[in-house]
N, C-alpha and C. Protein backbone atom coordinates (compact mmCIF):
# COMPACT_ATOMS: atom_id res chain seq x y z
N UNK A 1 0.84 -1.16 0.00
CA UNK A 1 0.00 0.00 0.00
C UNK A 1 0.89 1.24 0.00
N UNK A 2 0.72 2.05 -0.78
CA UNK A 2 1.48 3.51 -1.17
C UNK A 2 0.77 4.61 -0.45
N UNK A 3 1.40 5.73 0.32
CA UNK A 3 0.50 6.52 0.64
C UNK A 3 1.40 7.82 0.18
N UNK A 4 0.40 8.95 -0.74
CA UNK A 4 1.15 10.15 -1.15
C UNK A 4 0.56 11.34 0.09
N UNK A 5 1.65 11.84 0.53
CA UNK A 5 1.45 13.25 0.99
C UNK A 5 0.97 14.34 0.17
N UNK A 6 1.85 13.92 -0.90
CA UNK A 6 1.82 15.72 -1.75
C UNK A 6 2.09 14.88 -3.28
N UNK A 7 1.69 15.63 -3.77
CA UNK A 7 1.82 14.90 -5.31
C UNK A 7 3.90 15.36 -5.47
N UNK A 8 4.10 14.65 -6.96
CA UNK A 8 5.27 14.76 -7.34
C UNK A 8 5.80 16.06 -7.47
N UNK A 9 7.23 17.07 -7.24
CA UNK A 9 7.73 17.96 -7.27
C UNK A 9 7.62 18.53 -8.92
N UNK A 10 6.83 19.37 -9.01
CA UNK A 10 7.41 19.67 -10.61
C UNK A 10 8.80 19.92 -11.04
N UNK A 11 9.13 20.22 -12.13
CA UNK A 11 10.51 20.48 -12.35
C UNK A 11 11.05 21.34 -11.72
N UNK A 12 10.32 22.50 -11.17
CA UNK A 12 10.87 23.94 -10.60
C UNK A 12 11.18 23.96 -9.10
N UNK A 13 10.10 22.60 -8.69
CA UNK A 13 10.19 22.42 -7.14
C UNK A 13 11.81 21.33 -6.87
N UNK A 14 12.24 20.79 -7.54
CA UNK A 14 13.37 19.73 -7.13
C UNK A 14 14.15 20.46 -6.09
N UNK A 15 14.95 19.56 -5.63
CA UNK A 15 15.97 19.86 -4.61
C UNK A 15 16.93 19.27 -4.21
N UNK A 16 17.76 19.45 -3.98
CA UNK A 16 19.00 19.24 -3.78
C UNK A 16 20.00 19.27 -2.45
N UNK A 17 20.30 17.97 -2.18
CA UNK A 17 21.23 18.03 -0.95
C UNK A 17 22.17 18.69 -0.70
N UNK A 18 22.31 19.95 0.43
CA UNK A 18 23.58 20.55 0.01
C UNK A 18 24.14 20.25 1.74
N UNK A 19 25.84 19.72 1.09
CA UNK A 19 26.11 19.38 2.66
C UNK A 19 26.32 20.68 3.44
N UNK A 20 26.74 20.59 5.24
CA UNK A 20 26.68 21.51 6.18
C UNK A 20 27.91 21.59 6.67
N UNK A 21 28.96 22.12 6.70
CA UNK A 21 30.27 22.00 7.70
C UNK A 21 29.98 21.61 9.29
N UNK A 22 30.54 21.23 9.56
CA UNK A 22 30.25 20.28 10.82
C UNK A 22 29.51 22.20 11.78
N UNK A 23 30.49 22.77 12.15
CA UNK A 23 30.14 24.05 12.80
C UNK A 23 28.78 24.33 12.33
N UNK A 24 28.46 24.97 11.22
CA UNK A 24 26.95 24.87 10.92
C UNK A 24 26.05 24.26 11.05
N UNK A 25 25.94 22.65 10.97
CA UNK A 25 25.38 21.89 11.46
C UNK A 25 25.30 21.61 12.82
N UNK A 26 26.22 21.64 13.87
CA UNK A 26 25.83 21.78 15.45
C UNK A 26 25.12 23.29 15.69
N UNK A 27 25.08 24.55 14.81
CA UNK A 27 24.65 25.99 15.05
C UNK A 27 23.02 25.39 15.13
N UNK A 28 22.90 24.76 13.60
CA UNK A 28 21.25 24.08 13.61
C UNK A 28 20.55 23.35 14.35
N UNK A 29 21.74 22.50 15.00
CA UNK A 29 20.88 21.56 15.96
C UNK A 29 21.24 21.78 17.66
N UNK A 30 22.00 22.88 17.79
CA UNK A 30 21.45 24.17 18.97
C UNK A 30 20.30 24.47 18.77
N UNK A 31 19.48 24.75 17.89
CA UNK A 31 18.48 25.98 17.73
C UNK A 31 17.10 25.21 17.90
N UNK A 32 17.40 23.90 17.69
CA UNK A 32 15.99 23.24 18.16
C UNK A 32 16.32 22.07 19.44
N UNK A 33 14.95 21.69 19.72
CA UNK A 33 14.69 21.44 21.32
C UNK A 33 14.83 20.13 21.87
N UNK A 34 14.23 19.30 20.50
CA UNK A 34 14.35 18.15 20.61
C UNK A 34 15.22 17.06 19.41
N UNK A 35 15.68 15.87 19.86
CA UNK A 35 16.46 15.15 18.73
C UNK A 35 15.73 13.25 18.82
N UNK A 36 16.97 12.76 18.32
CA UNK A 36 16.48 11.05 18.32
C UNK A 36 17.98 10.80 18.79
N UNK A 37 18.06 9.86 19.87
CA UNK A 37 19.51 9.35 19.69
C UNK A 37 19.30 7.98 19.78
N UNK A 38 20.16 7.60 18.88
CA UNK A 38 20.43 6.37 18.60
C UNK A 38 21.38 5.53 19.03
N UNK A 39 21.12 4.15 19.63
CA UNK A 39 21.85 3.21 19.75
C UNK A 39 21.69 1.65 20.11
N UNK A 40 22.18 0.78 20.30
CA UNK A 40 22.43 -0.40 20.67
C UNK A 40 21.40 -1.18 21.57
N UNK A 41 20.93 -1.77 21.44
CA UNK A 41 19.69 -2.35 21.94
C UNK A 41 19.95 -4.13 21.40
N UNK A 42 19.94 -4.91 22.13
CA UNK A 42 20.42 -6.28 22.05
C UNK A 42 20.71 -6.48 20.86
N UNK A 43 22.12 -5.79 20.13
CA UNK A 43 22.75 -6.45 19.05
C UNK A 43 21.89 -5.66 18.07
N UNK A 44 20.50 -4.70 18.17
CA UNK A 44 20.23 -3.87 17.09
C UNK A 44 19.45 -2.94 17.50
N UNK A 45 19.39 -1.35 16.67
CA UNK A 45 19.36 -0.43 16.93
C UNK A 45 18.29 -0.40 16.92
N UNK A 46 18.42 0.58 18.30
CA UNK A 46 17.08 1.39 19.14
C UNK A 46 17.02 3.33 18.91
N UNK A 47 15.80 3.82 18.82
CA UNK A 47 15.99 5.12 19.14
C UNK A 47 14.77 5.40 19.78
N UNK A 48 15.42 6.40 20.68
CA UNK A 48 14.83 7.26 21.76
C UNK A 48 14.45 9.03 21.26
N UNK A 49 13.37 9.35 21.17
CA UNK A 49 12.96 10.88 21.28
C UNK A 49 13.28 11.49 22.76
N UNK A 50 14.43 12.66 22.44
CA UNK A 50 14.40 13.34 23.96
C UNK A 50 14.36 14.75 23.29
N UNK A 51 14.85 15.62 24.18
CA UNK A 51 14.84 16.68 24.57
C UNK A 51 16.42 17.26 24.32
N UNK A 52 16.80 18.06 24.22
CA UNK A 52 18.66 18.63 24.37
C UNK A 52 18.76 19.82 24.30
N UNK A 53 20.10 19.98 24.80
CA UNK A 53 20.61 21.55 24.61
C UNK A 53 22.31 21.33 24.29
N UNK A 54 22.51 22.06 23.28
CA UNK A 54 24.12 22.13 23.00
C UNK A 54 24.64 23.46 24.06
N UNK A 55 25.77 22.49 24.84
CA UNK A 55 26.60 23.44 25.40
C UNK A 55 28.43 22.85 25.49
N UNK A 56 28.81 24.13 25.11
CA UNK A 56 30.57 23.74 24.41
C UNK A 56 30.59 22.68 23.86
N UNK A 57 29.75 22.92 22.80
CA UNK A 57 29.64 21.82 21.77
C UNK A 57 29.07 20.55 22.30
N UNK A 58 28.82 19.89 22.91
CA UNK A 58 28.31 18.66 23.73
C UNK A 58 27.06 18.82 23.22
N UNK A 59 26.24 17.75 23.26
CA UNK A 59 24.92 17.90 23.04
C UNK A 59 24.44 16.71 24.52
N UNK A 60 23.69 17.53 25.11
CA UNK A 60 23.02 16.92 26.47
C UNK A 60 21.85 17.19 26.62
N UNK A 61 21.61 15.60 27.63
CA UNK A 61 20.45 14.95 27.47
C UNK A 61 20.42 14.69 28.49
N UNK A 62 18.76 14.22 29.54
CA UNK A 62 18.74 13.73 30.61
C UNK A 62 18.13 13.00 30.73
N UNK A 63 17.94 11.52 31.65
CA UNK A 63 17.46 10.11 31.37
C UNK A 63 17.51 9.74 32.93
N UNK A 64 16.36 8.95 33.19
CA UNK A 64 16.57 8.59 34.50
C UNK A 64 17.52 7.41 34.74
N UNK A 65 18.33 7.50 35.76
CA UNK A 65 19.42 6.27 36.02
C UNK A 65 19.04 5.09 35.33
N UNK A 66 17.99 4.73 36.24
CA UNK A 66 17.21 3.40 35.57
C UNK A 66 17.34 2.80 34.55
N UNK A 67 16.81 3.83 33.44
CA UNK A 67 16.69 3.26 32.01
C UNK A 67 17.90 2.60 31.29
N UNK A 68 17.66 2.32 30.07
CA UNK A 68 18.41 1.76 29.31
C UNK A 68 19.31 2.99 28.98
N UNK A 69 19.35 4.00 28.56
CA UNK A 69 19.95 5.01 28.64
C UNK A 69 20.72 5.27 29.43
N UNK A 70 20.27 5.31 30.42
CA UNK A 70 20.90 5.36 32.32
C UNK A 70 21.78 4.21 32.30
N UNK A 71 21.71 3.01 31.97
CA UNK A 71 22.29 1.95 32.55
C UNK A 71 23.42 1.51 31.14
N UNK A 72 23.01 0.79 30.37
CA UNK A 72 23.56 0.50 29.19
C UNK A 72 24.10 1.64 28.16
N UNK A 73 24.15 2.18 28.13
CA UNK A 73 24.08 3.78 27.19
C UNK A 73 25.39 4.45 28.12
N UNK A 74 25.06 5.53 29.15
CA UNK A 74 25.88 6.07 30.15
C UNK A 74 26.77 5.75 30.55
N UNK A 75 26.64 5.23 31.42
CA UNK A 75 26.88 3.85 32.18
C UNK A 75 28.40 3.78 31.09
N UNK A 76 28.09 2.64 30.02
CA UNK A 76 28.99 1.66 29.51
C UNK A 76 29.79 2.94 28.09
N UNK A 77 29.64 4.12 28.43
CA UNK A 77 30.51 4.70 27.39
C UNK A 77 30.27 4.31 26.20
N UNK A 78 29.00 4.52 25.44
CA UNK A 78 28.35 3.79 24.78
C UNK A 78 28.53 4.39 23.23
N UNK A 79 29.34 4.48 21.94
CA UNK A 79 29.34 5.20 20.78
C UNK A 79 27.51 5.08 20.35
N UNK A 80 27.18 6.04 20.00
CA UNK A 80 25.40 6.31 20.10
C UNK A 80 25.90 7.33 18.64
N UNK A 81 24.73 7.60 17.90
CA UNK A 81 24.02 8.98 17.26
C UNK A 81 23.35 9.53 17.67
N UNK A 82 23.38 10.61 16.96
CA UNK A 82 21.66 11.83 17.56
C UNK A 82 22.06 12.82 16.44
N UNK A 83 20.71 12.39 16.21
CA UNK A 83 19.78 13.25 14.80
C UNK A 83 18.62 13.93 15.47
N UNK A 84 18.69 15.21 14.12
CA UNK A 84 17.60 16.61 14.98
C UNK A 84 17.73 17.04 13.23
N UNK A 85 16.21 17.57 13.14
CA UNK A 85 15.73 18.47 11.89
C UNK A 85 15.01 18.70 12.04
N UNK A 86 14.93 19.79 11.07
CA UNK A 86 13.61 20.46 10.57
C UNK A 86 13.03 20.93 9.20
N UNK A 87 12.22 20.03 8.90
CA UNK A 87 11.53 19.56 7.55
C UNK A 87 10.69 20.19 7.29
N UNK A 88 10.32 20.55 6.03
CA UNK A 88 9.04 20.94 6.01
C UNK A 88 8.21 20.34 4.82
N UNK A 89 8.02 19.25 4.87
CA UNK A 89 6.91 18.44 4.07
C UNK A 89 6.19 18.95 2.67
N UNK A 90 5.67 19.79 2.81
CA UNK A 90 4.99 20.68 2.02
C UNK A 90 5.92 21.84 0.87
N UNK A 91 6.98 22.48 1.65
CA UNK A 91 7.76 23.41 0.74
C UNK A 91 8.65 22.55 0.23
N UNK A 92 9.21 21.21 0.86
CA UNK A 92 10.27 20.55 0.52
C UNK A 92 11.69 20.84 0.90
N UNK A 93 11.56 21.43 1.93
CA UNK A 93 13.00 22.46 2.66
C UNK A 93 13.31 22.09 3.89
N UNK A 94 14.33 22.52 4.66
CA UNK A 94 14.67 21.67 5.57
C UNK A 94 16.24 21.53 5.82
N UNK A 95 16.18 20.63 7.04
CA UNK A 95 17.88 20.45 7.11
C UNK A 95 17.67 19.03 8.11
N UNK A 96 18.91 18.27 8.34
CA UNK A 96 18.83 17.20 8.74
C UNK A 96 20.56 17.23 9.47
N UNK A 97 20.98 17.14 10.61
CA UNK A 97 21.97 17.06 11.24
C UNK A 97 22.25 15.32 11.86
N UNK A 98 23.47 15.11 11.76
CA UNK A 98 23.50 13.72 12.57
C UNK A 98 25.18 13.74 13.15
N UNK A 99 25.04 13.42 14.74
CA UNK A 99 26.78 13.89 15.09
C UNK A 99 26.22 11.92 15.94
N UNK A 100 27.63 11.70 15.59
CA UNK A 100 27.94 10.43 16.23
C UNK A 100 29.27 10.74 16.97
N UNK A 101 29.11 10.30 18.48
CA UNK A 101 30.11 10.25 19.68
C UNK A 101 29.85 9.49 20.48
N UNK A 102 30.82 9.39 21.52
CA UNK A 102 30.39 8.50 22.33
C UNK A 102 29.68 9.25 24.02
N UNK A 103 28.45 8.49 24.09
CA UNK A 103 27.71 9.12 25.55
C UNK A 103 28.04 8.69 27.05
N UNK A 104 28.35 9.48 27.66
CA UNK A 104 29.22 9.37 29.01
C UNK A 104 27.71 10.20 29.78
N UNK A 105 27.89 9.46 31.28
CA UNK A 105 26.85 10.30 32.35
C UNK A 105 28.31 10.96 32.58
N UNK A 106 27.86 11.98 33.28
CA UNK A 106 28.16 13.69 33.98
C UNK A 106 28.53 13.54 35.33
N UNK A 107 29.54 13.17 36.09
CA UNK A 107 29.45 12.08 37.07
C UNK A 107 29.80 13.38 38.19
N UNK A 108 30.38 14.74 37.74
CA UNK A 108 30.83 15.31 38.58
C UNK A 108 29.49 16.10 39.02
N UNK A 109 29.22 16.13 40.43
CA UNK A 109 28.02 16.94 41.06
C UNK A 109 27.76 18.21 40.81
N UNK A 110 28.66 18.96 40.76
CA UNK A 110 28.47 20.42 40.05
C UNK A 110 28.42 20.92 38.78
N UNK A 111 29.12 19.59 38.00
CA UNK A 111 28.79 19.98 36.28
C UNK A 111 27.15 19.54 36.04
N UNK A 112 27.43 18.44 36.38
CA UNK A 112 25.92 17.92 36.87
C UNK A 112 24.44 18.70 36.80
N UNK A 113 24.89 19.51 37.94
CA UNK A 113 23.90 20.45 38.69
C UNK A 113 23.83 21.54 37.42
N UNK A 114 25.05 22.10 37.15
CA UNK A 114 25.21 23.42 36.52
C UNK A 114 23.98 23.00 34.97
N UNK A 115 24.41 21.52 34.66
CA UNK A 115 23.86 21.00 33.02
C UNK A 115 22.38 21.07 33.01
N UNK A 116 22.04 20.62 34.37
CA UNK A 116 20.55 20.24 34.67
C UNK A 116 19.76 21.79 34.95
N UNK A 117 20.57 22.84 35.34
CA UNK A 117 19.98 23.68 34.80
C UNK A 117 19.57 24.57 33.60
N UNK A 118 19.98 23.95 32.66
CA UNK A 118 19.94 24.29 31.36
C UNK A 118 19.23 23.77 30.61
N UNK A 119 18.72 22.30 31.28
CA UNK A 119 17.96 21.57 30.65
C UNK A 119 17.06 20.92 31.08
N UNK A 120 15.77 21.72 31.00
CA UNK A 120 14.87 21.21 31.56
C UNK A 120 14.08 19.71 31.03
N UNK A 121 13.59 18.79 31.58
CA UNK A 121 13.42 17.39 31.03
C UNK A 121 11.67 17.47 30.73
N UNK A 122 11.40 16.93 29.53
CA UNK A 122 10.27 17.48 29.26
C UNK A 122 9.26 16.31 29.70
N UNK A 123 10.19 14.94 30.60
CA UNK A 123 9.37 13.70 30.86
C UNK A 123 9.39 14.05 32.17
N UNK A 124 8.27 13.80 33.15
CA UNK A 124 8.07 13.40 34.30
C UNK A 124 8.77 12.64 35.00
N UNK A 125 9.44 12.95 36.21
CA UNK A 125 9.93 11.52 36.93
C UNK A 125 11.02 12.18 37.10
N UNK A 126 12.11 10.80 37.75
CA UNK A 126 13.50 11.19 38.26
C UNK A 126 14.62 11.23 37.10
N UNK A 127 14.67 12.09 35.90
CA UNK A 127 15.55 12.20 35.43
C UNK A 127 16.97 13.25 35.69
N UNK A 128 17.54 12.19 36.58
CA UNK A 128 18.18 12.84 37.30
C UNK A 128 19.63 12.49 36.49
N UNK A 129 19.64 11.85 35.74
CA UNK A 129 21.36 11.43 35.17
C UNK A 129 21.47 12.59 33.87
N UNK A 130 22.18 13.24 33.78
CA UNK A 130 22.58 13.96 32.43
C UNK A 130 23.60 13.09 31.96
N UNK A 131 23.41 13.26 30.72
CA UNK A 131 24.41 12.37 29.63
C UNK A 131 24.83 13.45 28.64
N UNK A 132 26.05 13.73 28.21
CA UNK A 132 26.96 14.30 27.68
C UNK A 132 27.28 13.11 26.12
N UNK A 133 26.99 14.10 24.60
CA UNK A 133 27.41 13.31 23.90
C UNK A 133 28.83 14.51 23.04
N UNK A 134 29.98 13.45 23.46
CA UNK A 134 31.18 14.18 22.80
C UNK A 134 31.05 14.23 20.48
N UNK A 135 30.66 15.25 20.28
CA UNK A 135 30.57 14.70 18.91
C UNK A 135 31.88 14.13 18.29
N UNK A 136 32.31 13.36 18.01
CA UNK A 136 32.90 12.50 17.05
C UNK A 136 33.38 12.81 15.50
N UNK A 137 32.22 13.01 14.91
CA UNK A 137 31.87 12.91 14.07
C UNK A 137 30.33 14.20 13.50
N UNK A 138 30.37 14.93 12.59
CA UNK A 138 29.35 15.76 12.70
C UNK A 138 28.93 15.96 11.14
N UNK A 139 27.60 15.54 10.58
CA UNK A 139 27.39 15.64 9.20
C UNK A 139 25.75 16.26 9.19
N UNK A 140 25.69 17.00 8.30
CA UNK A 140 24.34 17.92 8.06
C UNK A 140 23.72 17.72 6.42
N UNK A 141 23.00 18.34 6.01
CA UNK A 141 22.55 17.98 4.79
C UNK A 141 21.32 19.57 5.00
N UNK A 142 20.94 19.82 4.10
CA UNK A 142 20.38 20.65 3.81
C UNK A 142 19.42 20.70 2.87
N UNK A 143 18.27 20.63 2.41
CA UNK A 143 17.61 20.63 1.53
C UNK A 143 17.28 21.94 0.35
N UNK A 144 17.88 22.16 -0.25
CA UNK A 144 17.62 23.54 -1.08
C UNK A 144 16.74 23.19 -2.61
N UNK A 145 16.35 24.35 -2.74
CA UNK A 145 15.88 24.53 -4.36
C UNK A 145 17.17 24.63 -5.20
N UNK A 146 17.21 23.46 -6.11
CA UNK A 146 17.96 23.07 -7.46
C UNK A 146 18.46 24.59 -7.83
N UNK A 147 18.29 25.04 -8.31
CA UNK A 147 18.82 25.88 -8.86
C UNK A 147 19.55 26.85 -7.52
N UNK A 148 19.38 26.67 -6.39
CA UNK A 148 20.47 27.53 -5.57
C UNK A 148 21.51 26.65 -5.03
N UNK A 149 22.08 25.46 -5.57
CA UNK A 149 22.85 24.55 -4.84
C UNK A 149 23.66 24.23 -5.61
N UNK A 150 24.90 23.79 -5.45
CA UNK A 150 25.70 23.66 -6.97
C UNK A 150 25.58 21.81 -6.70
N UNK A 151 25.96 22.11 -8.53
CA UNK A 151 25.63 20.26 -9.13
C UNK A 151 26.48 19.50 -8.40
N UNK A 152 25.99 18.92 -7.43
CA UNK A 152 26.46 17.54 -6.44
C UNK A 152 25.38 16.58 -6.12
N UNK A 153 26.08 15.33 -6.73
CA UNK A 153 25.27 14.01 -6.48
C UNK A 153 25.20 13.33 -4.83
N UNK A 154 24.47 12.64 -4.46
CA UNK A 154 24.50 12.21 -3.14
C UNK A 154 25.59 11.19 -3.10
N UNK A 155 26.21 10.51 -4.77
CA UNK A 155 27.59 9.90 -4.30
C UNK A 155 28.37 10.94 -4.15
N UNK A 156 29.02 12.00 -4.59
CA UNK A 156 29.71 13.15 -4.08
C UNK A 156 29.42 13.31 -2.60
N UNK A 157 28.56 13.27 -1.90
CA UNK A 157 28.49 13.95 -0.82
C UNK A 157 28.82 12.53 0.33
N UNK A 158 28.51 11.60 -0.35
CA UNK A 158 29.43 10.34 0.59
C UNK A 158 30.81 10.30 0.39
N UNK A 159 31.32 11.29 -0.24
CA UNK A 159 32.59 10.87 -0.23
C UNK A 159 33.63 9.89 -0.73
């Protein structure tokens, strides 16, 4: 079963991936609230919707001890992703960020304290562990109108 949102792009609507320098791409995914991070879940990948805030570059998150996040994730120094965009379905515009690092809990009480005020947790309960993701790795993509992007294929942009 096929389901269309929007009919096909005419010729004038196309678009084109244009990549992000890593700096630009963490500027974008500062500016919004929430992301997906991704990782490891018995031998295959899991993702989680949270909440974040970039600070000195880190992108942090808060999770109650408990969880799989808390425990397996934190905990075990865990190499994870986290992806954050903003699409817009309809115009066809947009941007798409993805930084892969590895996620460490925040173990010192005052960085701790200082992080958790910056970031308020938008779930109920004891999310009391902040998790710190060191980016690694940082790749963006951009969605533009064809004619403002110069001619690059998506094998070009893999490298």
């Amino acid at each position: 079963m096929t389901y269309h949102h929007d009919q096909p792009p005419d010729a004038d609507d196309t678009r084109r991936l244009q990549e992000l320098p890593p700096a630009e791409a963490l500027r974008l995914l500062a500016g919004v609230p929430f992301g997906r991070i991704v990782f490891t879940r018995q031998a295959l990948p899991a993702i989680r919707p949270v909440n974040h805030v970039v600070v000195d570059g880190h992108i942090v998150i808060r999770s109650d001890p408990g969880t799989i996040l808390g425990v397996q994730v934190a905990r075990a120094e865990t190499v994870v992703a986290y992806e954050a965009d903003e699409l817009d379905g309809h115009e066809r515009l947009g941007w798409s960020v993805i930084v892969t690092g590895v996620a460490r809990a925040v173990t010192d009480p005052g960085e701790a304290a200082r992080l958790k005020a910056l970031l308020r947790s938008w779930v109920a309960g004891g999310m009391e562990q902040v998790i710190r993701i060191r980016p690694e790795i940082t790749t963006g993509f951009r969605l533009v109108p064809a004619a403002g992007a110069p001619e690059r294929t998506e094998a070009d942009l893999r490298g």
